[in-house]
C-alpha atoms as a PDB file:
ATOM      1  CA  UNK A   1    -209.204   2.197 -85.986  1.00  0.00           C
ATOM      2  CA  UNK A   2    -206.263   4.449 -85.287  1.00  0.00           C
ATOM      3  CA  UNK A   3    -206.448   3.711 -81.948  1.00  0.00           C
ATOM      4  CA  UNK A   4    -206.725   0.245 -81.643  1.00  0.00           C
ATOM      5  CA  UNK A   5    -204.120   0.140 -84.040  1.00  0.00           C
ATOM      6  CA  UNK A   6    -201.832   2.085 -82.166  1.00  0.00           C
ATOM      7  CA  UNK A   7    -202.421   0.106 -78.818  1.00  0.00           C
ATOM      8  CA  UNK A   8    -201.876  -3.826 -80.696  1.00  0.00           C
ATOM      9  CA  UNK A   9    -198.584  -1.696 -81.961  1.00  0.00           C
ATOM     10  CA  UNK A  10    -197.876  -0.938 -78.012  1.00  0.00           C
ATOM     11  CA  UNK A  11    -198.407  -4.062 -76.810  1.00  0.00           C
ATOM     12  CA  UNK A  12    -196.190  -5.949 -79.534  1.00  0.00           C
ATOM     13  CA  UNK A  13    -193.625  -3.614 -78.620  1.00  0.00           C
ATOM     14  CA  UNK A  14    -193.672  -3.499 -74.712  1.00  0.00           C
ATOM     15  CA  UNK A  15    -193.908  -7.576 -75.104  1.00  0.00           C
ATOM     16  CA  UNK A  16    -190.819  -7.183 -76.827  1.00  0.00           C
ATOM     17  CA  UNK A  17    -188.869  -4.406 -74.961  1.00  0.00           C
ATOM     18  CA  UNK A  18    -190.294  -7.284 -71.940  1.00  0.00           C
ATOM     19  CA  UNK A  19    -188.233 -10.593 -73.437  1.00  0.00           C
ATOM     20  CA  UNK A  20    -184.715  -8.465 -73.685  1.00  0.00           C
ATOM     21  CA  UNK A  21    -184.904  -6.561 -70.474  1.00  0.00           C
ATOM     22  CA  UNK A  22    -185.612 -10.222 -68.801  1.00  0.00           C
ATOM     23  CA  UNK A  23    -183.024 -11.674 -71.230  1.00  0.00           C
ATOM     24  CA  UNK A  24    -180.137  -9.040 -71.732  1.00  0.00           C
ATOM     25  CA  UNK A  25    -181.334  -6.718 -68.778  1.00  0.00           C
ATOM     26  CA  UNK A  26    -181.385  -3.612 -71.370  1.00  0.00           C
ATOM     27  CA  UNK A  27    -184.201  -2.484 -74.067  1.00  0.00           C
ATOM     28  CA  UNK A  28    -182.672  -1.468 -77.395  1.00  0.00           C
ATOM     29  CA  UNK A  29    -182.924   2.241 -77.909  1.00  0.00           C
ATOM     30  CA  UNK A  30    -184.606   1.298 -81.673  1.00  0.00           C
ATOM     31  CA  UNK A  31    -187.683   0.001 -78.829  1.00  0.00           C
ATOM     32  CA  UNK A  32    -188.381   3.143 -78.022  1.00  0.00           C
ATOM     33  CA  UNK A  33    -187.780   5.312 -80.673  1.00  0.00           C
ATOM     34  CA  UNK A  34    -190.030   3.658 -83.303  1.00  0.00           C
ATOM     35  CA  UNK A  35    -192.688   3.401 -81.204  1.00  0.00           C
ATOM     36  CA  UNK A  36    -192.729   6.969 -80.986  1.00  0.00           C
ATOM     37  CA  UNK A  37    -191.529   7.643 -84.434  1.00  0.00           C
ATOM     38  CA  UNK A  38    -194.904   4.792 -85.428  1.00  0.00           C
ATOM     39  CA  UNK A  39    -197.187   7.035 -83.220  1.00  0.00           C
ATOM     40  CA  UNK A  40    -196.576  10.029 -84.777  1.00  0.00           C
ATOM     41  CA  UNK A  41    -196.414   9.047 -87.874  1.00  0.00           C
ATOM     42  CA  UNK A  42    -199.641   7.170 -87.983  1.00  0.00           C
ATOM     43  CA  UNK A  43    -201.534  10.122 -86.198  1.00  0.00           C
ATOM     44  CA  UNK A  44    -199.798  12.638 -89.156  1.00  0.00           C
ATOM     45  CA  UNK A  45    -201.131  10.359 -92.079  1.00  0.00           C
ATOM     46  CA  UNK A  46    -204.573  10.153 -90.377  1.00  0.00           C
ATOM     47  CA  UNK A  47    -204.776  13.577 -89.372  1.00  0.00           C
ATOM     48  CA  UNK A  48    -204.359  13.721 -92.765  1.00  0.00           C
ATOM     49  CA  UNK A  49    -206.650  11.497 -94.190  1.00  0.00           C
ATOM     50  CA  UNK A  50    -209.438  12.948 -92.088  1.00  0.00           C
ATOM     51  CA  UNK A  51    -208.763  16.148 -92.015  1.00  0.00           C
ATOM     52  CA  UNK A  52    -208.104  16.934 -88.629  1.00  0.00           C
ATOM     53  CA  UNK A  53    -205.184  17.829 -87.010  1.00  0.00           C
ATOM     54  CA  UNK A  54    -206.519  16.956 -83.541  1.00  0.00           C
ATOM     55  CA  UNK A  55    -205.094  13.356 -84.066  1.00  0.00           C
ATOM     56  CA  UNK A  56    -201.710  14.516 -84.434  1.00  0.00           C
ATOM     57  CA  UNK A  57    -201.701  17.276 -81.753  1.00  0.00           C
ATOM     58  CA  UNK A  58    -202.997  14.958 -79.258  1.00  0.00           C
ATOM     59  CA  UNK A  59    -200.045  12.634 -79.674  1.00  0.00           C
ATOM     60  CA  UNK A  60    -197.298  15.062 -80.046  1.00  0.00           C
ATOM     61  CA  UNK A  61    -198.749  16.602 -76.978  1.00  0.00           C
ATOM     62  CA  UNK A  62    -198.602  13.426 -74.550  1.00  0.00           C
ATOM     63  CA  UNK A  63    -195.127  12.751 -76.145  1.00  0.00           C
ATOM     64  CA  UNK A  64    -193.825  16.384 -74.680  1.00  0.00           C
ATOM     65  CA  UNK A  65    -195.439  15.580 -71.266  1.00  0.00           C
ATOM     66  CA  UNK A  66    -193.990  12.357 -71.216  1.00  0.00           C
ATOM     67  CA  UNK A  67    -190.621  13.323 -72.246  1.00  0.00           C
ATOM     68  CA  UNK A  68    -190.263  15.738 -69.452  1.00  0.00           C
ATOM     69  CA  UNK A  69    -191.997  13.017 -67.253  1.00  0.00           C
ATOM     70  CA  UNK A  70    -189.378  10.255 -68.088  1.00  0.00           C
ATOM     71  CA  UNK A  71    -186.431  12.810 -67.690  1.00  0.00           C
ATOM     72  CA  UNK A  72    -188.235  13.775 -64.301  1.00  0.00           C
ATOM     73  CA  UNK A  73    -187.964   9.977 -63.559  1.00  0.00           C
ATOM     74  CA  UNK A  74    -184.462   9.474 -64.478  1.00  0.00           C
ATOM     75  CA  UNK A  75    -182.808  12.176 -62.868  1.00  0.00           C
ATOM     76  CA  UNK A  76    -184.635  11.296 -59.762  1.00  0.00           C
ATOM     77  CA  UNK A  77    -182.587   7.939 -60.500  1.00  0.00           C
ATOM     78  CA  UNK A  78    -186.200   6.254 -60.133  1.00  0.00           C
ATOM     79  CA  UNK A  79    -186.764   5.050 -63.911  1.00  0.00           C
ATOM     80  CA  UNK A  80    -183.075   3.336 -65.914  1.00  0.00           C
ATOM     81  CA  UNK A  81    -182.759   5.015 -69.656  1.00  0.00           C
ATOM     82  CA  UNK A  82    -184.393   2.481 -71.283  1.00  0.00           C
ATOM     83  CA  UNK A  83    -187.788   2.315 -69.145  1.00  0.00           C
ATOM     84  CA  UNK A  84    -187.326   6.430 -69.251  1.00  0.00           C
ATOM     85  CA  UNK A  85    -187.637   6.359 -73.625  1.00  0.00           C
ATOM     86  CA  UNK A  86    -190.032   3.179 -73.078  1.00  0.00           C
ATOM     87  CA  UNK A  87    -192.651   6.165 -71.169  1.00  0.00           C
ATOM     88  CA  UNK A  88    -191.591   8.718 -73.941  1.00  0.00           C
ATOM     89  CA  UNK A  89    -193.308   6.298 -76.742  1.00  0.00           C
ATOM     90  CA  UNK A  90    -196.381   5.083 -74.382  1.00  0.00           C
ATOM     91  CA  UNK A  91    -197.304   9.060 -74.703  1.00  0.00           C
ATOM     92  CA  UNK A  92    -197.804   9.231 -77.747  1.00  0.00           C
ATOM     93  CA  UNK A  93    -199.324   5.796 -77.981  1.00  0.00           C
ATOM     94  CA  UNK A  94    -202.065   6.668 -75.122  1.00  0.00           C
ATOM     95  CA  UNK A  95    -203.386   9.697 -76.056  1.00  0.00           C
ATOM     96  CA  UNK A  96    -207.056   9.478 -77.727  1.00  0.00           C
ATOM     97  CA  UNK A  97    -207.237   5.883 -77.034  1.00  0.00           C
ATOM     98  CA  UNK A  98    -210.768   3.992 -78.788  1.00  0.00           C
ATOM     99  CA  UNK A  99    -213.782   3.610 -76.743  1.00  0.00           C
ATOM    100  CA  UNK A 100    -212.469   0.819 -74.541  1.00  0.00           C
ATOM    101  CA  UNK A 101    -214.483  -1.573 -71.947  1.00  0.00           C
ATOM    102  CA  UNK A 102    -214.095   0.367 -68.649  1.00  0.00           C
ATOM    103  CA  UNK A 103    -215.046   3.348 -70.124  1.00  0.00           C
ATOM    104  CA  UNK A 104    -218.824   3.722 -69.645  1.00  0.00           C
ATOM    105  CA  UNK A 105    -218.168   2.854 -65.898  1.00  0.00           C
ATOM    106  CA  UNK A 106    -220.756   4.494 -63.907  1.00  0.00           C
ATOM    107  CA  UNK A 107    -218.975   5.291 -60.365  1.00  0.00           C
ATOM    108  CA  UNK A 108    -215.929   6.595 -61.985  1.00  0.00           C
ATOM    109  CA  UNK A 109    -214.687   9.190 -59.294  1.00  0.00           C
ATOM    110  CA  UNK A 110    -212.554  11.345 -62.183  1.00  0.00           C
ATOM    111  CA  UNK A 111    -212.079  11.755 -65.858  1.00  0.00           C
ATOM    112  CA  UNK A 112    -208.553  11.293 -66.346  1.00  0.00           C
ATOM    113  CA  UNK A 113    -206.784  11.401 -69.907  1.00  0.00           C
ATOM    114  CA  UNK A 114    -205.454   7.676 -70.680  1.00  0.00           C
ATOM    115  CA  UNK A 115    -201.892   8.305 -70.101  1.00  0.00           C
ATOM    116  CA  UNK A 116    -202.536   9.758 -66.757  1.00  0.00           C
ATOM    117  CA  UNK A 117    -204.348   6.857 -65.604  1.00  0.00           C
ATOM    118  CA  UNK A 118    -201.464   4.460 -66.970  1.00  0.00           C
ATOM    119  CA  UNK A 119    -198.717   6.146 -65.128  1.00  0.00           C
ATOM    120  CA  UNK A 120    -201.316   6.009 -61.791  1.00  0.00           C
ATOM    121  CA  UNK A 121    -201.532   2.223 -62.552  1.00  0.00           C
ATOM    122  CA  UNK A 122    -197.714   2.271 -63.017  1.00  0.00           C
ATOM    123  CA  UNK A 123    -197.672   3.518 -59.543  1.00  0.00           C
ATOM    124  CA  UNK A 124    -199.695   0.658 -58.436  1.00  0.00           C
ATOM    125  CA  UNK A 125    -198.329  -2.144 -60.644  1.00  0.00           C
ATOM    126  CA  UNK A 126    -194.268  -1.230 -60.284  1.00  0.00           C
ATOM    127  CA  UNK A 127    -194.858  -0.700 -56.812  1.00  0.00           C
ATOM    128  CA  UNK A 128    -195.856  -4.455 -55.878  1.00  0.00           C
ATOM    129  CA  UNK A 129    -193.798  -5.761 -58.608  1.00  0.00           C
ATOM    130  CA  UNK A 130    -190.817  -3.899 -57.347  1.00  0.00           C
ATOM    131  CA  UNK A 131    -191.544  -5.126 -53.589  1.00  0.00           C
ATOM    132  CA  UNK A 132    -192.393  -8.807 -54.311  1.00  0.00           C
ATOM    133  CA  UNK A 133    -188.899  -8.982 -56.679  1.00  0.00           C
ATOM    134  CA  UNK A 134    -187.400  -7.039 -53.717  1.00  0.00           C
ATOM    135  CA  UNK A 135    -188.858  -9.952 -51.451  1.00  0.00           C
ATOM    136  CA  UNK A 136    -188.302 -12.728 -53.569  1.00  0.00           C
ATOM    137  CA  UNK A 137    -184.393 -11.602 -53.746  1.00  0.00           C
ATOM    138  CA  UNK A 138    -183.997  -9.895 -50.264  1.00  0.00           C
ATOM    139  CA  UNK A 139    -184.290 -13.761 -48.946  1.00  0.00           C
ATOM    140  CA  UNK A 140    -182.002 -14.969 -51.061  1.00  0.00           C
ATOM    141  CA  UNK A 141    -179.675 -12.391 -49.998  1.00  0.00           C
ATOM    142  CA  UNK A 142    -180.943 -11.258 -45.908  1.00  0.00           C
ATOM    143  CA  UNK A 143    -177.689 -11.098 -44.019  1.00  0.00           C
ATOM    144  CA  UNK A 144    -176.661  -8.538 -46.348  1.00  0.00           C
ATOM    145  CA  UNK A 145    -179.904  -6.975 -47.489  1.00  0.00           C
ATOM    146  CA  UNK A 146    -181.357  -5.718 -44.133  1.00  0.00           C
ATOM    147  CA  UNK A 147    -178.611  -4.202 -42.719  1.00  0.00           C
ATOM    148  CA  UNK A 148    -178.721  -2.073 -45.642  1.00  0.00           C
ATOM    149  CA  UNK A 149    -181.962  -1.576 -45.799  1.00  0.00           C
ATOM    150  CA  UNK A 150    -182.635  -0.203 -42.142  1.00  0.00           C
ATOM    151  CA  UNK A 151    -179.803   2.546 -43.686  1.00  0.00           C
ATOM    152  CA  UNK A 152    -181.535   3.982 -46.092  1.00  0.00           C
ATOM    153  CA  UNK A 153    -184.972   3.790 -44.395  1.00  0.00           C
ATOM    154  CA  UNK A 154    -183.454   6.286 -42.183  1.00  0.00           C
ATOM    155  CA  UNK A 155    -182.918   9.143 -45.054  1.00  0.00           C
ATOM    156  CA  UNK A 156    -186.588   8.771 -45.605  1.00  0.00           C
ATOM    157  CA  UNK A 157    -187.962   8.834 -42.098  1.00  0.00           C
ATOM    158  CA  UNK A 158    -188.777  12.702 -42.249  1.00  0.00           C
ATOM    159  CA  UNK A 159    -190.471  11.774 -45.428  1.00  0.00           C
ATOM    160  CA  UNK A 160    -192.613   8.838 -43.959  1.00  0.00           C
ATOM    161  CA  UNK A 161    -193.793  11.108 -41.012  1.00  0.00           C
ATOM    162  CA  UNK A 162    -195.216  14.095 -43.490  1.00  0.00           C
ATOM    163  CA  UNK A 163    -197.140  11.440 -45.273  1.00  0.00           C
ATOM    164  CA  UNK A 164    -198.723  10.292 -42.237  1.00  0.00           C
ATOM    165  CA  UNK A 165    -199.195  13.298 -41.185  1.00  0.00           C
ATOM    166  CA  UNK A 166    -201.282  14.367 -44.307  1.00  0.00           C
ATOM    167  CA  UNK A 167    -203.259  11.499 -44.392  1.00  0.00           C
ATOM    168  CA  UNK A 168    -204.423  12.224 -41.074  1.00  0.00           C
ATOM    169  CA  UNK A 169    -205.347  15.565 -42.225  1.00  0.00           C
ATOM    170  CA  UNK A 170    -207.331  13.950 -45.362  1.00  0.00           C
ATOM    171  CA  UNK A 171    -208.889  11.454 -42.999  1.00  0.00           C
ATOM    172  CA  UNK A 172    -210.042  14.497 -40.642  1.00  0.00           C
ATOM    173  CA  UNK A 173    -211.532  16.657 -43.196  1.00  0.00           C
ATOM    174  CA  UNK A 174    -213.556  14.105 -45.430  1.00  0.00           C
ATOM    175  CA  UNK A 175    -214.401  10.173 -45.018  1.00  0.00           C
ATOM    176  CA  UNK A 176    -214.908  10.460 -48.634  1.00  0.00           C
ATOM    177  CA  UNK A 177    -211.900  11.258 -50.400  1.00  0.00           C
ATOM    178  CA  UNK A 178    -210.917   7.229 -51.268  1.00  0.00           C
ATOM    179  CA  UNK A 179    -209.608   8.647 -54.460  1.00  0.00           C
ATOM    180  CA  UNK A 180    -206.732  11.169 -52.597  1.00  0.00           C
ATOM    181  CA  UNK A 181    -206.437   8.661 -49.875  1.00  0.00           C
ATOM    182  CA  UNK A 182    -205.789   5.821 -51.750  1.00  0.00           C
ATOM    183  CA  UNK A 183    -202.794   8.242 -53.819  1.00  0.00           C
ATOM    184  CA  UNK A 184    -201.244   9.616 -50.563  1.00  0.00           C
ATOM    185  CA  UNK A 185    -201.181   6.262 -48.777  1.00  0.00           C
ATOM    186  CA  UNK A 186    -199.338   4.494 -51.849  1.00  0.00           C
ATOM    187  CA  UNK A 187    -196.827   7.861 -51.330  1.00  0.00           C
ATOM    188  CA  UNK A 188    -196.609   6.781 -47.940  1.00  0.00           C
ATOM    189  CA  UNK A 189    -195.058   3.428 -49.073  1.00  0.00           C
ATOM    190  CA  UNK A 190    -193.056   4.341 -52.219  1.00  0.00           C
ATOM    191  CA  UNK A 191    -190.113   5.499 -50.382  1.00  0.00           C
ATOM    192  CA  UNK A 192    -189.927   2.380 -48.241  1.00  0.00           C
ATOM    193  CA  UNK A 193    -190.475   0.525 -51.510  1.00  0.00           C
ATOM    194  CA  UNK A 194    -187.731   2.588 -52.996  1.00  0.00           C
ATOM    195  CA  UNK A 195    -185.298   2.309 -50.313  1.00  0.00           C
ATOM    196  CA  UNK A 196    -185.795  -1.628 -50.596  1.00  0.00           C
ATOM    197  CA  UNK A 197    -185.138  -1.938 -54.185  1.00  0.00           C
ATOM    198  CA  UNK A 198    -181.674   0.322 -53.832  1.00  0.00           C
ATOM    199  CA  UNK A 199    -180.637  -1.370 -50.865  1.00  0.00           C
ATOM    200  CA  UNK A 200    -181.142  -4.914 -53.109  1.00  0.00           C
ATOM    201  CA  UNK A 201    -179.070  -3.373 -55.846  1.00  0.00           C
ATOM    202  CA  UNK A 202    -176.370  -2.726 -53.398  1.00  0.00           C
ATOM    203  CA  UNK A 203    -176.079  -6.158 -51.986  1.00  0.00           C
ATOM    204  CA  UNK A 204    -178.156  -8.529 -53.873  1.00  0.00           C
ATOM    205  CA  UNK A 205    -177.955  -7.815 -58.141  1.00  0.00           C
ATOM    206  CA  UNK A 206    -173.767  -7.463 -58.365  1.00  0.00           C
ATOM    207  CA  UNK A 207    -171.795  -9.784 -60.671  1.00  0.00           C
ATOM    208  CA  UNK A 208    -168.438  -9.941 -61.557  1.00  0.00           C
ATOM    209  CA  UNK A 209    -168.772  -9.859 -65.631  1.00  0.00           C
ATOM    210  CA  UNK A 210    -166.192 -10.170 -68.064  1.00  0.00           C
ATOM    211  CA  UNK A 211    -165.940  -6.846 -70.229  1.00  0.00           C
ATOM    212  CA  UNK A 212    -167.038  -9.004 -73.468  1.00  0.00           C
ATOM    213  CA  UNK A 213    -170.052  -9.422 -71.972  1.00  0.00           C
ATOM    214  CA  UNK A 214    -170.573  -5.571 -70.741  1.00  0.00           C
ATOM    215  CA  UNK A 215    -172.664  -3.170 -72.650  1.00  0.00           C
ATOM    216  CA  UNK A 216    -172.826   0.220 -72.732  1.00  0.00           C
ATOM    217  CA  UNK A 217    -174.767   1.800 -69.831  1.00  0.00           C
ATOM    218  CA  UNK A 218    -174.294  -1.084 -67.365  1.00  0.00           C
ATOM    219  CA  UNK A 219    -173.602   0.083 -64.263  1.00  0.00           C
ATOM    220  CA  UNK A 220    -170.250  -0.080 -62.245  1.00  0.00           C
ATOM    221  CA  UNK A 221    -170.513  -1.575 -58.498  1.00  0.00           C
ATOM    222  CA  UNK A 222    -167.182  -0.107 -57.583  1.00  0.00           C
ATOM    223  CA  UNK A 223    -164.125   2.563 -59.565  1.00  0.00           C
ATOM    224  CA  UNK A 224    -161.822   0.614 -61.975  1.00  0.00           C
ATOM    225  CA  UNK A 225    -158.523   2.062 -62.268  1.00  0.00           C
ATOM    226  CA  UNK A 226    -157.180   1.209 -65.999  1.00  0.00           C
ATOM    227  CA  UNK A 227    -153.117   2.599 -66.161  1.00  0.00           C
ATOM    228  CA  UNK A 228    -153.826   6.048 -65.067  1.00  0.00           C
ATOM    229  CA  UNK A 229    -157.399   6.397 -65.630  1.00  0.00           C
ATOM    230  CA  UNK A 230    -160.445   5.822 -63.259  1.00  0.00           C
ATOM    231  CA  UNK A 231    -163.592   4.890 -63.934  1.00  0.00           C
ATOM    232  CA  UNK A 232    -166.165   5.565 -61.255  1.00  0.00           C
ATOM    233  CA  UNK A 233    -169.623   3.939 -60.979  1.00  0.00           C
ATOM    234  CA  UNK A 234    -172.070   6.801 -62.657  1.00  0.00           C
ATOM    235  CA  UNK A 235    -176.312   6.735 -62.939  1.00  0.00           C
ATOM    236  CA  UNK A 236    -175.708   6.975 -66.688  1.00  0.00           C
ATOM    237  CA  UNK A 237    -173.024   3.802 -66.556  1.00  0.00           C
ATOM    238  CA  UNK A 238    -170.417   2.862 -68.748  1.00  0.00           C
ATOM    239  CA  UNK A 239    -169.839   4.898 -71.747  1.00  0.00           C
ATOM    240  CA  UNK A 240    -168.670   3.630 -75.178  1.00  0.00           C
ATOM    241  CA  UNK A 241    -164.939   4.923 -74.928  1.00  0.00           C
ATOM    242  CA  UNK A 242    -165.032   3.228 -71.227  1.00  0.00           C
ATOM    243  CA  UNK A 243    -165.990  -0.215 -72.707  1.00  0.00           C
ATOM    244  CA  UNK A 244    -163.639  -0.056 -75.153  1.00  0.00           C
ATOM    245  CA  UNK A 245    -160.576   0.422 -72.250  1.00  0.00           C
ATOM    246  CA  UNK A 246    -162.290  -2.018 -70.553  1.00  0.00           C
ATOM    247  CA  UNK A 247    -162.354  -4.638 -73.151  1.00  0.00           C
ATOM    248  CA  UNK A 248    -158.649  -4.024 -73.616  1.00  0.00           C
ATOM    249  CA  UNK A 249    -157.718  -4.577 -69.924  1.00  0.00           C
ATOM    250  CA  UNK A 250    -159.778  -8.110 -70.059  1.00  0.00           C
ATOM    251  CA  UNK A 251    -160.279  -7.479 -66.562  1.00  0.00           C
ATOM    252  CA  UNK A 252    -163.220  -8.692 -65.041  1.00  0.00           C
ATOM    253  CA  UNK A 253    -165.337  -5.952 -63.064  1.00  0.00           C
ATOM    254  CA  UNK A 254    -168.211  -6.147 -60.793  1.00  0.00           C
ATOM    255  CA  UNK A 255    -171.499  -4.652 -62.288  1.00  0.00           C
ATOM    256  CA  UNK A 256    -174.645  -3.794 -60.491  1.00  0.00           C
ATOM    257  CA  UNK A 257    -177.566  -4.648 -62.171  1.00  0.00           C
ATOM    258  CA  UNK A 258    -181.120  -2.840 -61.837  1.00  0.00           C
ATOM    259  CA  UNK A 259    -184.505  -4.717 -61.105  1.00  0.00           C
ATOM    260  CA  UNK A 260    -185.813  -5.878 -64.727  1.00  0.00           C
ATOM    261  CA  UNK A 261    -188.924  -3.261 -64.695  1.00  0.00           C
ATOM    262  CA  UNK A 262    -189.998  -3.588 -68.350  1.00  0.00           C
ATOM    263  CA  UNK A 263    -192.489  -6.504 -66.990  1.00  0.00           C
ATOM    264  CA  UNK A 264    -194.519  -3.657 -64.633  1.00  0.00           C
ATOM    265  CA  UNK A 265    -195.058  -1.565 -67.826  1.00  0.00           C
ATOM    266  CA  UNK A 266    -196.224  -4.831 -69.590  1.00  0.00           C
ATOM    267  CA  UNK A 267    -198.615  -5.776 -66.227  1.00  0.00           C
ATOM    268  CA  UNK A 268    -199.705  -1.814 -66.492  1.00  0.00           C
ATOM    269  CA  UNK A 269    -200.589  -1.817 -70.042  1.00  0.00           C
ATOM    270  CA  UNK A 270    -202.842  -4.654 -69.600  1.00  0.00           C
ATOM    271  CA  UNK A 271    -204.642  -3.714 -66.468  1.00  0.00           C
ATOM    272  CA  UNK A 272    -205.171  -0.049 -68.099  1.00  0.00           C
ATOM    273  CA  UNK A 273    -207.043  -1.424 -71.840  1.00  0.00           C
ATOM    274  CA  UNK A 274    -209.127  -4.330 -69.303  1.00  0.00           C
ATOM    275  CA  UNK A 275    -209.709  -2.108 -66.058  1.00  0.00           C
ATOM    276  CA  UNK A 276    -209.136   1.523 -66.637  1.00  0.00           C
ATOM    277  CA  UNK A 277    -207.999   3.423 -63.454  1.00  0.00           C
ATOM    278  CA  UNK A 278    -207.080   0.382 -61.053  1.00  0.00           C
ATOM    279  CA  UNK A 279    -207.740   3.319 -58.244  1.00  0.00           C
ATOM    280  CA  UNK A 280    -211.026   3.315 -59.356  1.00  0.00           C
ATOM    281  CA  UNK A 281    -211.866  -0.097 -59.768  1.00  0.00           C
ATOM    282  CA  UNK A 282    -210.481  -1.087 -56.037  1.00  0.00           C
ATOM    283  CA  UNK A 283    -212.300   1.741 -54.641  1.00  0.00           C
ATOM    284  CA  UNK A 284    -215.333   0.331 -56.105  1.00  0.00           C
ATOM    285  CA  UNK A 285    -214.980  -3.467 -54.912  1.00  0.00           C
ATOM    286  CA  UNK A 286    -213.474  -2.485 -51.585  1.00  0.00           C
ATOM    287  CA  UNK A 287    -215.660   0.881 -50.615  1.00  0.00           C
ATOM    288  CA  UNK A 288    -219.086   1.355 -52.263  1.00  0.00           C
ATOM    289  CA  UNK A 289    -219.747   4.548 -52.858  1.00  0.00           C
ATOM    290  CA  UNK A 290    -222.691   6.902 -51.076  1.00  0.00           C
END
């Protein structure tokens, strides 16, 4: 019961954390930190009740690994804060999950711990969500977009080739390693993917907002000098002492907005609890196994 309970919890919150980041392109930090601070709380009180402190120790351990994971993420300027504390709670959420539907599959190539397998669907999921809201926008937006585009491509060339490179070597030594291959190819296409979704930031997601409207953490497009001070564009954005200048000057500013990636984790969720490893279960419909 504790885990089902803790997964209806999940999914009421990640609808949530969904509406605002489409809405208000943010997710409150109260999101994230009651789902964590409901995970660990209901694994203490039935730890408790049952006498085993497995249930606990199980969750605080996925919420240390995902903690480190989602700073990992952020620093590497791949996840925004919110979607990095969003991870932190899905930890602790994930670990000892109930017996669920794909579980008893009988060609599963690995055992993998249920967070492990949702940040391998995330992989999946984000990837084409982030490249079809890439394409959807890049359209709207081509004169500018590919121009930019071909730019960064370039810093990731080297990259590209060393993929390639090793799936050749994967291909040459077995015919059966779908699992790996299927991993190193979607590597092979992440930094293209990547590279997209910055170069539509750059040219395609910038507004010019009035500072009422700014929040803190939304992201500068270009330095705004305010009397003697300057405020330059920073990963973390706007901090609360900057807003406040900001909202004094009544200047408008143009802010860079981030692809709204709350939805993938809500797409994830849902294909982990209905299909398990989504590795897996295209591996199985697309290459039988011998």
């Amino acid at each position: 019961m504790l885990g089902w309970f803790l997964l209806a919890i999940a999914f009421i919150w990640i609808l949530g954390a969904t509406i605002t980041d489409l809405k208000k392109r943010e997710v409150p930090d109260w999101i994230s930190f009651s789902l964590v601070a409901i995970a660990l709380v209901a694994r203490m009180i039935f730890s408790f009740l049952e006498r085993d402190i497995s249930f606990f120790l199980q969750g605080a351990l996925f919420f240390v690994l995902f903690f480190a994971l989602a700073n990992l993420f952020y620093y590497a300027r791949i996840f925004a804060g919110g979607d990095a504390k969003l991870l932190m709670g899905l930890g602790a959420i994930l670990a000892a999950p109930p017996v669920l539907p794909f579980a008893s599959a009988a060609n599963a190539v690995f055992s993998i711990p249920l967070p492990f397998v949702f940040i391998l669907n995330l992989l999946i999921i984000g990837s084409l969500y982030g490249l079809l809201f890439t394409i959807a926008v890049a359209i709207k937006n081509r004169k500018r977009f590919f121009p930019e585009f071909v730019k960064r491509c370039k810093k990731v060339r080297v990259i590209f080739l060393v993929m390639i490179a090793v799936l050749a070597i994967i291909l040459a030594i077995s015919t059966k390693a779908y699992f790996i291959f299927a991993i190193a190819a979607l590597a092979v296409l992440f930094p293209f993917i990547h590279s997209a979704i910055k170069a539509l930031e750059e040219v395609g997601m910038v507004s010019l907002v009035h500072p009422k409207n700014l929040t803190v953490g939304d992201w500068l497009a270009q330095e705004v000098r305010i009397g003697k001070k300057m405020i330059k564009p920073t990963w973390e954005g706007i901090s609360k002492q900057e807003l406040e200048l900001l909202q004094k000057e009544k200047k408008k500013v143009l802010v860079k907005y981030g692809i709204p990636f709350v939805p993938a984790f809500l797409f994830t969720f849902l294909a982990t609890i209905f299909l398990g490893n989504l590795f897996e279960f295209l591996i199985r419909i697309i290459m039988p196994f011998s």
